[in-house]
Protein backbone atom coordinates (compact mmCIF):
# COMPACT_ATOMS: atom_id res chain seq x y z
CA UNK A 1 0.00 0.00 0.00
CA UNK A 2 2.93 2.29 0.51
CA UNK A 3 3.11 3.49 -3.39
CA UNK A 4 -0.78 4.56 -3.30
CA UNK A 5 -2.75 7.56 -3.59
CA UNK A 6 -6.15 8.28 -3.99
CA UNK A 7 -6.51 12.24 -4.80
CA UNK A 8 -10.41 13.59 -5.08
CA UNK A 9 -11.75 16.77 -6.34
CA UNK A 10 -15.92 18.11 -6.58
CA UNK A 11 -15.22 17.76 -10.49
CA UNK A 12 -12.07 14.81 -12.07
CA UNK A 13 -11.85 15.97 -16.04
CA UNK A 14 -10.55 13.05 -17.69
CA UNK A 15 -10.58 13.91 -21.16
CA UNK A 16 -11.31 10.74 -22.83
CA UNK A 17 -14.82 10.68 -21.35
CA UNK A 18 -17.37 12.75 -19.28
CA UNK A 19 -16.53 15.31 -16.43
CA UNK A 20 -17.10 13.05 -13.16
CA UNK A 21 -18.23 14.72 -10.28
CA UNK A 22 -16.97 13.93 -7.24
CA UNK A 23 -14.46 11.51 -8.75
CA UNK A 24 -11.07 10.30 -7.39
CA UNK A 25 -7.79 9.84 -9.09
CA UNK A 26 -5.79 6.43 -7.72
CA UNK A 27 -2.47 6.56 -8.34
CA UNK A 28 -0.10 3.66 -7.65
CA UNK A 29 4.11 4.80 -8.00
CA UNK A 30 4.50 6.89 -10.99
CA UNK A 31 0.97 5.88 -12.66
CA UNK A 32 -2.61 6.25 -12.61
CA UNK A 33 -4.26 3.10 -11.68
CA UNK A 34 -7.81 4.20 -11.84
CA UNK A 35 -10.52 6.61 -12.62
CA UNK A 36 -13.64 6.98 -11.28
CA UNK A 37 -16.64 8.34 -9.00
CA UNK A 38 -15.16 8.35 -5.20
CA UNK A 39 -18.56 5.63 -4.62
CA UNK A 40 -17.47 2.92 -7.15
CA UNK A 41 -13.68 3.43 -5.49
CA UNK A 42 -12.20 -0.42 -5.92
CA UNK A 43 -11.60 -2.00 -2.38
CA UNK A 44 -7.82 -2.26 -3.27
CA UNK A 45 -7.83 1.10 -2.68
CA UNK A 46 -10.00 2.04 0.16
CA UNK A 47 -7.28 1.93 2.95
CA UNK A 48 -4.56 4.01 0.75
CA UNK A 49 -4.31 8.02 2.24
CA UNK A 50 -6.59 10.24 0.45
CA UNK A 51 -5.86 13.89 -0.64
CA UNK A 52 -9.16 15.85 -1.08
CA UNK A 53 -9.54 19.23 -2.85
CA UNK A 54 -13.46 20.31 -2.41
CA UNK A 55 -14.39 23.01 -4.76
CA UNK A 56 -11.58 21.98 -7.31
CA UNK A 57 -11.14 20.66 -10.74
CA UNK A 58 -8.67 17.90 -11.40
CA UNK A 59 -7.26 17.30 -14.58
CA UNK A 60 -4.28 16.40 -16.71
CA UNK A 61 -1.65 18.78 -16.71
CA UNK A 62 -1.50 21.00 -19.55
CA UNK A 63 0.80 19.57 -22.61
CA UNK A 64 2.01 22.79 -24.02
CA UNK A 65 2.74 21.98 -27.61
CA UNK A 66 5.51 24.54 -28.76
CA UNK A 67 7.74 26.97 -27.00
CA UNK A 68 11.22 28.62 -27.18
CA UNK A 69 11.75 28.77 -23.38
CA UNK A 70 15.44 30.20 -24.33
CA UNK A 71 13.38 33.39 -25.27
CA UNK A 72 12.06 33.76 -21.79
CA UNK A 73 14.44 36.94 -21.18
CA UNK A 74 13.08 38.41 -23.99
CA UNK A 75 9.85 39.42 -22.53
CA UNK A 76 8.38 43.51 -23.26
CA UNK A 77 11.63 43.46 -25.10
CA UNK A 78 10.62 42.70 -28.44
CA UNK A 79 7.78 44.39 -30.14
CA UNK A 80 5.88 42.69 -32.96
CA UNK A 81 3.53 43.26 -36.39
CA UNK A 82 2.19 40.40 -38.09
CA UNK A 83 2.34 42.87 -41.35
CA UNK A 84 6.54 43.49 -40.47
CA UNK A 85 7.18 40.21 -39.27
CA UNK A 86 11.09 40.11 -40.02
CA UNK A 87 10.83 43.22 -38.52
CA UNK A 88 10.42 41.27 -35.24
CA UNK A 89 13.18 38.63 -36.12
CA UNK A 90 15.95 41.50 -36.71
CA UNK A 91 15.36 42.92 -33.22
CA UNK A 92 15.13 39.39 -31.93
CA UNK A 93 18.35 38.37 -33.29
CA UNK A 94 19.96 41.33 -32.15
CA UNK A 95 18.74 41.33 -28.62
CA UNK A 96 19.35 37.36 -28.20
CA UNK A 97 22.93 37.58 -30.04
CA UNK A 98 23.79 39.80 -26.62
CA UNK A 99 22.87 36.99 -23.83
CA UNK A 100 26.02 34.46 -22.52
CA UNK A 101 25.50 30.65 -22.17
CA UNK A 102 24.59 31.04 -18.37
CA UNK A 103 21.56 33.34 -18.90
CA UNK A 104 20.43 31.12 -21.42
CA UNK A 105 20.07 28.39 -19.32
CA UNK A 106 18.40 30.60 -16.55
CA UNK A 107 15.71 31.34 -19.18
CA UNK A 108 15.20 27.97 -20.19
CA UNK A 109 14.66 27.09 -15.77
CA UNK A 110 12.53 30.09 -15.43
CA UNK A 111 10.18 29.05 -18.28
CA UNK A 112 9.93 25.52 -17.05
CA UNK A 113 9.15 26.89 -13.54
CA UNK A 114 6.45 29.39 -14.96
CA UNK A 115 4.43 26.32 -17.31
CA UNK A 116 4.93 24.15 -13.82
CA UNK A 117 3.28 26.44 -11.73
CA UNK A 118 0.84 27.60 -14.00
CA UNK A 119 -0.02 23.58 -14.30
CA UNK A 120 1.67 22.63 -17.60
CA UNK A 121 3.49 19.08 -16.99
CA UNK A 122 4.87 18.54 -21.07
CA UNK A 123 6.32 20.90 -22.70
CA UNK A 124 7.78 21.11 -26.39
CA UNK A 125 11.11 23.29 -26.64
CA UNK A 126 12.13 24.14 -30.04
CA UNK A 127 15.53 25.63 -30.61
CA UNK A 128 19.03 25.57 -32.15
CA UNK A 129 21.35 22.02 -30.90
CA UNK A 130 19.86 23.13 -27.11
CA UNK A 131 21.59 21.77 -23.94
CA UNK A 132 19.93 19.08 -22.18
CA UNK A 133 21.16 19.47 -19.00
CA UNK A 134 18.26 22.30 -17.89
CA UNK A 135 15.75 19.71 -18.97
CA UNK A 136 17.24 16.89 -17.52
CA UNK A 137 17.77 18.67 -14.01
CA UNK A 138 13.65 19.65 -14.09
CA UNK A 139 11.13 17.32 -13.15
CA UNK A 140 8.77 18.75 -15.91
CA UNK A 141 8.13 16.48 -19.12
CA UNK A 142 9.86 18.22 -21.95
CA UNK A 143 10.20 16.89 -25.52
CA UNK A 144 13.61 18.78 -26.77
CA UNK A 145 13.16 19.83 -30.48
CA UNK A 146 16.82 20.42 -32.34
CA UNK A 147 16.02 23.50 -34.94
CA UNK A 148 18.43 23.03 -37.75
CA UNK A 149 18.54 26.09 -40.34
CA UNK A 150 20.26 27.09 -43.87
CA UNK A 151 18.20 27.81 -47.08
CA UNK A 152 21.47 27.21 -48.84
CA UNK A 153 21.55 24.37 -50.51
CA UNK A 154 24.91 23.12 -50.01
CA UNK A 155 25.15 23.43 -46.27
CA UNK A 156 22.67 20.51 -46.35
CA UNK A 157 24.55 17.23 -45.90
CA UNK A 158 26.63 18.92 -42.91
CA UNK A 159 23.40 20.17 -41.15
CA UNK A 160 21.06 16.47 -41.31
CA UNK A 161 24.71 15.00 -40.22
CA UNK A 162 25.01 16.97 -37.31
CA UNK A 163 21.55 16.72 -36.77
CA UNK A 164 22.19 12.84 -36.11
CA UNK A 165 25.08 13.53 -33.97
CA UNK A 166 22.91 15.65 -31.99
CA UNK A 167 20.26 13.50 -31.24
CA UNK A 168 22.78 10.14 -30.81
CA UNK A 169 24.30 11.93 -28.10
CA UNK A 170 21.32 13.64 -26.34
CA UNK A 171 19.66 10.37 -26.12
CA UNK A 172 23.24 8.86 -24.21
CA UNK A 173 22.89 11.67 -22.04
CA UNK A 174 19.31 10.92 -21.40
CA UNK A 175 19.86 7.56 -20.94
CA UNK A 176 23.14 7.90 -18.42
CA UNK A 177 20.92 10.45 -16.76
CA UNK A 178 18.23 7.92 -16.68
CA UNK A 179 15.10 10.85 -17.11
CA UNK A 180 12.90 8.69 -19.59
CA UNK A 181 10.44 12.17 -18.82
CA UNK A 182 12.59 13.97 -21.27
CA UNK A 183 12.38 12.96 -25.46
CA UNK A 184 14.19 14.07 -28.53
CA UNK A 185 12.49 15.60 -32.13
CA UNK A 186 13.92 17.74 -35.05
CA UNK A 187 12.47 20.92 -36.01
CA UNK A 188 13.54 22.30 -39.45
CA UNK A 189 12.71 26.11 -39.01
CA UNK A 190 10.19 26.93 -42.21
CA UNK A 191 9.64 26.92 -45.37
CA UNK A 192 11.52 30.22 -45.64
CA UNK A 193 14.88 29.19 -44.00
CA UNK A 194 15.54 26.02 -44.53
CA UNK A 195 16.44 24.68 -48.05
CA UNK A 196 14.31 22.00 -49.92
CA UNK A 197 17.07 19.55 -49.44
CA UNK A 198 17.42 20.17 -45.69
CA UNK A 199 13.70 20.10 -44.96
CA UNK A 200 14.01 16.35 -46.90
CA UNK A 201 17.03 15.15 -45.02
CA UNK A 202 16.08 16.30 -41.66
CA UNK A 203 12.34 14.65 -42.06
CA UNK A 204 14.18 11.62 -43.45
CA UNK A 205 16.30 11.34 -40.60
CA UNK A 206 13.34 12.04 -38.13
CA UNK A 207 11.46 9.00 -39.51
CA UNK A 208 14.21 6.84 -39.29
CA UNK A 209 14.89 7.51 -35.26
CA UNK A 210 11.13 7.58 -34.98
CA UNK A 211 11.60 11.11 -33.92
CA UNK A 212 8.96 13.26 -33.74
CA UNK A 213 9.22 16.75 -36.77
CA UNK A 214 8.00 20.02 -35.98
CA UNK A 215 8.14 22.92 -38.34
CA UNK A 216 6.71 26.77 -38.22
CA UNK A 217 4.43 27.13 -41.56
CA UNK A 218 2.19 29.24 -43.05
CA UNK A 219 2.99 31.75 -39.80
CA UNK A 220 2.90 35.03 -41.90
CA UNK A 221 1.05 36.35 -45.73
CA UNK A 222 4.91 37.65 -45.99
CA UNK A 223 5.50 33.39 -45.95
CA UNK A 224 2.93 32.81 -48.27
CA UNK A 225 4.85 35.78 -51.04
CA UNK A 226 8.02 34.47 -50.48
CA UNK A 227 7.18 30.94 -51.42
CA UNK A 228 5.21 32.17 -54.32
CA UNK A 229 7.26 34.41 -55.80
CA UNK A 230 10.75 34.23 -54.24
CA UNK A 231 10.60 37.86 -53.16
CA UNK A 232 9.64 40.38 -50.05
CA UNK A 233 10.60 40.73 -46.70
CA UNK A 234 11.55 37.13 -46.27
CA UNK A 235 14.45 37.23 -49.55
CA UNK A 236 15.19 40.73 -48.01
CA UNK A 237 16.21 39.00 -44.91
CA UNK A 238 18.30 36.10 -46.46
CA UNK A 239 20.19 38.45 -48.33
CA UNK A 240 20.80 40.61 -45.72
CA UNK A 241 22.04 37.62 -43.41
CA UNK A 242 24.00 36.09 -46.78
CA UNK A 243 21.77 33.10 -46.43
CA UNK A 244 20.15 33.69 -49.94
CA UNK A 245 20.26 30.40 -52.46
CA UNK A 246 20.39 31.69 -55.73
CA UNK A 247 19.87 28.31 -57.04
CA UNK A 248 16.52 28.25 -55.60
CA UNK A 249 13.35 28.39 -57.50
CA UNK A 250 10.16 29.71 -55.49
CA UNK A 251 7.63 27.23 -56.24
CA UNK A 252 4.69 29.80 -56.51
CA UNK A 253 2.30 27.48 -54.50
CA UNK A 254 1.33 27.80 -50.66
CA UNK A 255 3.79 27.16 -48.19
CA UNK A 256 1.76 23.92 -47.09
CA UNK A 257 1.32 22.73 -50.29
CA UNK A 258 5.20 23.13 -50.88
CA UNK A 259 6.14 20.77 -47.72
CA UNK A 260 3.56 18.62 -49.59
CA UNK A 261 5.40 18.87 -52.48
CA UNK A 262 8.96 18.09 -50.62
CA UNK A 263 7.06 14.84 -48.87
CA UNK A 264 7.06 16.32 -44.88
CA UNK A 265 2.99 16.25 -44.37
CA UNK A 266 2.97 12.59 -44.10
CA UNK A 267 5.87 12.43 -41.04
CA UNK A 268 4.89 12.34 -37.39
CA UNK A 269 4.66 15.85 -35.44
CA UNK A 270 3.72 19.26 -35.34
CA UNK A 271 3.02 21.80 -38.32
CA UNK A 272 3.11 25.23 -35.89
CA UNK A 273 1.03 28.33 -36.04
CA UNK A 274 -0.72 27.55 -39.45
CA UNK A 275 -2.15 31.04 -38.99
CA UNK A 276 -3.13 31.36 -43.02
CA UNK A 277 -4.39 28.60 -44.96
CA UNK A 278 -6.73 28.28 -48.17
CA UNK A 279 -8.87 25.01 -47.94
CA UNK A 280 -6.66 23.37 -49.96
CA UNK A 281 -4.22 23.51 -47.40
CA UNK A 282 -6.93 22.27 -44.97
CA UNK A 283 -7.55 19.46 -46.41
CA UNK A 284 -3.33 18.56 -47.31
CA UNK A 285 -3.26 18.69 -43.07
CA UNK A 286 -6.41 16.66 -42.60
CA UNK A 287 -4.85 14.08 -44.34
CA UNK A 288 -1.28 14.63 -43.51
CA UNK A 289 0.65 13.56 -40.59
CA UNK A 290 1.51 16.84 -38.88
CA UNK A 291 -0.63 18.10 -36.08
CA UNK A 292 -1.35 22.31 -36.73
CA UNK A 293 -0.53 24.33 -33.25
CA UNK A 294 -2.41 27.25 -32.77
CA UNK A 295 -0.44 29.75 -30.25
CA UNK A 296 -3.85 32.07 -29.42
CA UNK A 297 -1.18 34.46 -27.45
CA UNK A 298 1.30 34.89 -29.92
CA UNK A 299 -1.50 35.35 -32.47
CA UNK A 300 -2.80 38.07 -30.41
CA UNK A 301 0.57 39.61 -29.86
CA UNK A 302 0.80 39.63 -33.43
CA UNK A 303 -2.56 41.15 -34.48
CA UNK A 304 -3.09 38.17 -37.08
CA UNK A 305 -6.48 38.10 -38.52
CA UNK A 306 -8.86 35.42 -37.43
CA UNK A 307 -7.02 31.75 -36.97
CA UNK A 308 -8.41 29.07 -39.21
CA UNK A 309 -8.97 26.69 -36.19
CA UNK A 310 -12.80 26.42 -36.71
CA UNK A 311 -11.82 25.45 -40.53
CA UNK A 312 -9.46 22.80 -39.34
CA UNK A 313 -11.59 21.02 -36.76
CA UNK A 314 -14.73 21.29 -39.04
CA UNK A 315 -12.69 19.68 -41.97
CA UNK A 316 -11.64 16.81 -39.22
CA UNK A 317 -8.14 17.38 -38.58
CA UNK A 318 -7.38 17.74 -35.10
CA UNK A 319 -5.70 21.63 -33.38
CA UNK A 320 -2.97 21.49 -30.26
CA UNK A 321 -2.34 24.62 -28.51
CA UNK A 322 1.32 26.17 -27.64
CA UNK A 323 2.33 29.39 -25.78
CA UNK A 324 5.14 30.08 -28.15
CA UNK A 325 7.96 32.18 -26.02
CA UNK A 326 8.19 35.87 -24.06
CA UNK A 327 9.59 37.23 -27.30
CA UNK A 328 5.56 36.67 -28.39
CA UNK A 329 3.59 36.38 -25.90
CA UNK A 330 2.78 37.98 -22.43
CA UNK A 331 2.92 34.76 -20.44
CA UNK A 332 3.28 31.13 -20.07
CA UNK A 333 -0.11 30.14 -19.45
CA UNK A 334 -1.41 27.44 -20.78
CA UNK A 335 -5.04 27.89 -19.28
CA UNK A 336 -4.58 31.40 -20.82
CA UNK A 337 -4.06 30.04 -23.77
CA UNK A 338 -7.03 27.85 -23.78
CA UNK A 339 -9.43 31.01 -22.92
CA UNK A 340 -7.88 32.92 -25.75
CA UNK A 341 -8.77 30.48 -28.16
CA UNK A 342 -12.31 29.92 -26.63
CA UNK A 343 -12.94 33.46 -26.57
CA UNK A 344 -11.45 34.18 -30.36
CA UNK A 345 -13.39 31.48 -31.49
CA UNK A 346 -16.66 31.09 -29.19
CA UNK A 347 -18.12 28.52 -32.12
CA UNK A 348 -16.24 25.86 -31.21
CA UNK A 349 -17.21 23.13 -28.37
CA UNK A 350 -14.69 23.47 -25.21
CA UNK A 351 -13.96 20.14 -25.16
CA UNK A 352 -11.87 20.54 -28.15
CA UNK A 353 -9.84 23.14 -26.67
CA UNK A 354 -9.41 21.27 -23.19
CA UNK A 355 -8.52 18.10 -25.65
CA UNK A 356 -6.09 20.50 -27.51
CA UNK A 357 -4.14 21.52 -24.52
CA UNK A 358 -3.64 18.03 -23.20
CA UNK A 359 -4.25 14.84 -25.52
CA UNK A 360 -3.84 16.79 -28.39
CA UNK A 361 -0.86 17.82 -28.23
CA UNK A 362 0.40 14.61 -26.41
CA UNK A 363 -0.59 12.77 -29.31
CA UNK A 364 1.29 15.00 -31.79
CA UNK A 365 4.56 14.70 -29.32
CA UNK A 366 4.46 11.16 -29.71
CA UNK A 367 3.29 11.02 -26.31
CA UNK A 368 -0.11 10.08 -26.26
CA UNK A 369 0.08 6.06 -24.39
CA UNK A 370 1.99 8.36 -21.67
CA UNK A 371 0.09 11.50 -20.96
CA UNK A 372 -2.60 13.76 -22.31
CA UNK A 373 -5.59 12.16 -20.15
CA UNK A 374 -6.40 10.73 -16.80
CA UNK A 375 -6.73 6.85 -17.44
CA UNK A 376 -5.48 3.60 -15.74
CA UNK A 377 -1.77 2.89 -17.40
CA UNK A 378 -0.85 6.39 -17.99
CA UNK A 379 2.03 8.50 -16.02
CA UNK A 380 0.36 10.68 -13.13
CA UNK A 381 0.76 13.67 -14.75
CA UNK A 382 -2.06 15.90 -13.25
CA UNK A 383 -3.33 19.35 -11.91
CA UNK A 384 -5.44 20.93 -9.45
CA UNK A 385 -7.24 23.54 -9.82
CA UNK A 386 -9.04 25.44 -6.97
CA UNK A 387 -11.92 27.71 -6.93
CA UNK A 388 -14.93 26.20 -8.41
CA UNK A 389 -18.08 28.31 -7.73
CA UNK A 390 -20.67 26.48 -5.13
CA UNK A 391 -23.32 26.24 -7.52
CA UNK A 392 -21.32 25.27 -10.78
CA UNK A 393 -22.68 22.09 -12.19
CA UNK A 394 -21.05 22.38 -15.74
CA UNK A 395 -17.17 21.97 -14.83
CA UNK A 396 -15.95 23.47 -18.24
CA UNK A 397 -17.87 26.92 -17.25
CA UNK A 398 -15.49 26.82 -14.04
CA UNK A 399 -12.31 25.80 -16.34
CA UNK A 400 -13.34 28.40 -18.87
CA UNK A 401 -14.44 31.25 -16.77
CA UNK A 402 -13.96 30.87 -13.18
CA UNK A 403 -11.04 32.39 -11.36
CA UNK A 404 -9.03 29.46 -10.57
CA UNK A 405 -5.80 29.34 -8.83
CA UNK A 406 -3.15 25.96 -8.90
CA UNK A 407 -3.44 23.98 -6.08
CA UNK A 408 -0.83 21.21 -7.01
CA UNK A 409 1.23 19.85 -10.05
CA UNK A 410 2.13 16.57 -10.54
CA UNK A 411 4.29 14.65 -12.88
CA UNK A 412 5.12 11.03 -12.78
CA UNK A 413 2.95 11.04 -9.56
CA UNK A 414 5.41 13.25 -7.97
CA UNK A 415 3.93 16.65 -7.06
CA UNK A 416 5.98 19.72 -7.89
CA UNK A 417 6.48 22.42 -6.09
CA UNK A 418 4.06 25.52 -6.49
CA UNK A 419 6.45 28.91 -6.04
């Protein structure tokens, strides 16, 4: 009995089936060993301690599905236009180019804490060959994405090869470090910086270490010109930066129909931000492989017109949420995040935005037998959230609307602590 739990709340949101109210959580070592109302509680675990939260909702931690927590200093720092988008990537460049090693790793910390107490337990990083050692020192899930970029052609075969080296020895250092919470993926940038034959390599190599591929598309119109027609601020920016192929021939089709094109919609992973799409494209990542992320924050921050999320889930492919970073976004919030995108886009059921934030996105991490929901067999990877109104009877009104505060974070049945 020493290695069980039962935790109870007024309102248990599993995910994969109705709100139960007042339902219990069992947990037994690092997993969830059942799900339930508190009166259909199996004997086995009627003499284990029992943690009760009245007036609280208890539900999967948040699974955040992009970030750049090495941005985290770079919050009220960099201003941003969806209209004068490299705009925003000079000044980021410029301000990040300034930070040493050591603050970089503070950042990355200081994000984790702020998703941890905030409830997130998974979290998708996404930047350049990133240290492991913040991620393997936190007890937050993480799934590290390496972001290789180079639109020049040539620098290809040197870039997927280091790629490889990257990820053989971040999985030894996993593996010495024995944190099985912490996962590897590749993340070619876009469309717009990374060359034809690197996006192919890199999602090649991703499919053969069964790693999961994320990749920023169809972010900005200025994406959508620059794939067209090979000009704007985008080749501005490359030729600025010497990055510029002059070997390379724009396409002139959408930026999702191009990774179509190159063979990347059909890997495993995340397509991120997917802010402008035609229904052409809509149906490519229906029937792709890719997951789109919606980052309501960053959207906002951006003053991007209305996301096609309704589109999407109407057409029957699925939408995971992210926070993006603090060069994009006011905050780490992943319930923020969820309200944004309810209150942008009030047509769509909850649910899907509850789902989005937590099986979603755990799905699309390659992480959906581990976390995502609360059911028997999964990690205990949950959150508590107090201050549920006395006379709420519809639990999603409380998630949506109430003003909730975290109570406790827990990942591998291990509860975190709340700063």
């Amino acid at each position: 009995m020493s290695d069980l739990r039962v935790l109870a709340a007024e309102w248990v949101l599993p995910v994969v089936v109705e709100p139960i109210r007042d339902g219990v959580v069992a947990i037994e070592g690092s997993k969830i060993a059942w799900v339930g109302a508190r009166r259909e509680l199996p004997s086995r675990f009627l003499q284990a301690p029992l943690r009760a939260f009245p007036k609280a909702l208890l539900l999967p931690g948040w699974v955040n599905a992009h970030s750049h927590l090495n941005l985290t200093a770079a919050l009220g720092l960099v201003p941003g236009s969806a209209d004068r988008f490299t705009d925003w990537v000079r000044t980021l460049l410029r301000v990040a180019s300034t930070w040493p090693p050591e603050l970089v790793r503070q950042a990355i910390t200081a994000g984790m804490d702020l998703l941890a107490t905030t409830g997130t337990t998974t979290v998708a990083q996404v930047s350049t060959l990133p240290e492991l050692e913040p991620f393997l020192e936190h007890p937050m899930r993480s799934v590290v994405f390496h972001e290789p970029i180079g639109f020049r052609s040539e620098q290809a075969a040197g870039l997927v090869e280091q790629a490889g080296e990257w990820l053989d020895a971040g999985r030894a250092l996993i593996d010495d470090a024995r944190a099985a919470r912490v996962t590897l993926g590749l993340a070619p940038h876009a469309p717009y910086s990374v060359s034809p034959a690197l996006l192919q390599g890199i999602a090649a190599l991703a499919a053969r270490e069964r790693a999961p591929l994320s990749i920023h598309v169809a972010e900005t119109r200025a994406e959508a010109e620059f794939i067209h027609t090979g000009g704007g601020q985008f080749r501005e920016l490359l030729e600025e930066r010497a990055a510029w192929d002059p070997t390379w021939t724009p396409p002139a089709v959408s930026p999702v129909r191009y990774l179509h094109d190159l063979g990347l919609l059909g890997a495993r992973g995340l397509a991120v931000h997917c802010n402008y799409l035609s229904d052409a494209d809509i149906g490519l990542l229906r029937r792709g492989g890719l997951t789109p992320v919606w980052c309501p924050g960053s959207h906002l921050f951006f003053g991007h017109r209305d996301h096609p999320a309704t589109r999407l889930l109407d057409a029957g492919a699925p939408v995971a949420l992210g926070t993006d970073s603090l060069a994009s976004n006011a905050g780490l919030n992943m319930l923020r995040e969820v309200r944004l995108a309810a209150a942008a886009l009030p047509e769509v059921d909850r649910r899907l935005w509850l789902r989005g934030a937590t099986l979603t996105a755990a799905e699309a991490l390659g992480l959906g037998t581990v976390a995502g929901a609360l059911e028997a067999g999964k990690a205990a990877d949950l959150q508590v959230l107090d201050g549920v109104p006395d006379d709420t009877t519809d639990p999603l009104s409380a998630l949506f609307e109430a003003r909730l505060r975290v109570r406790a974070v827990l990942v591998d049945g291990r509860e975190l602590k709340i700063r």
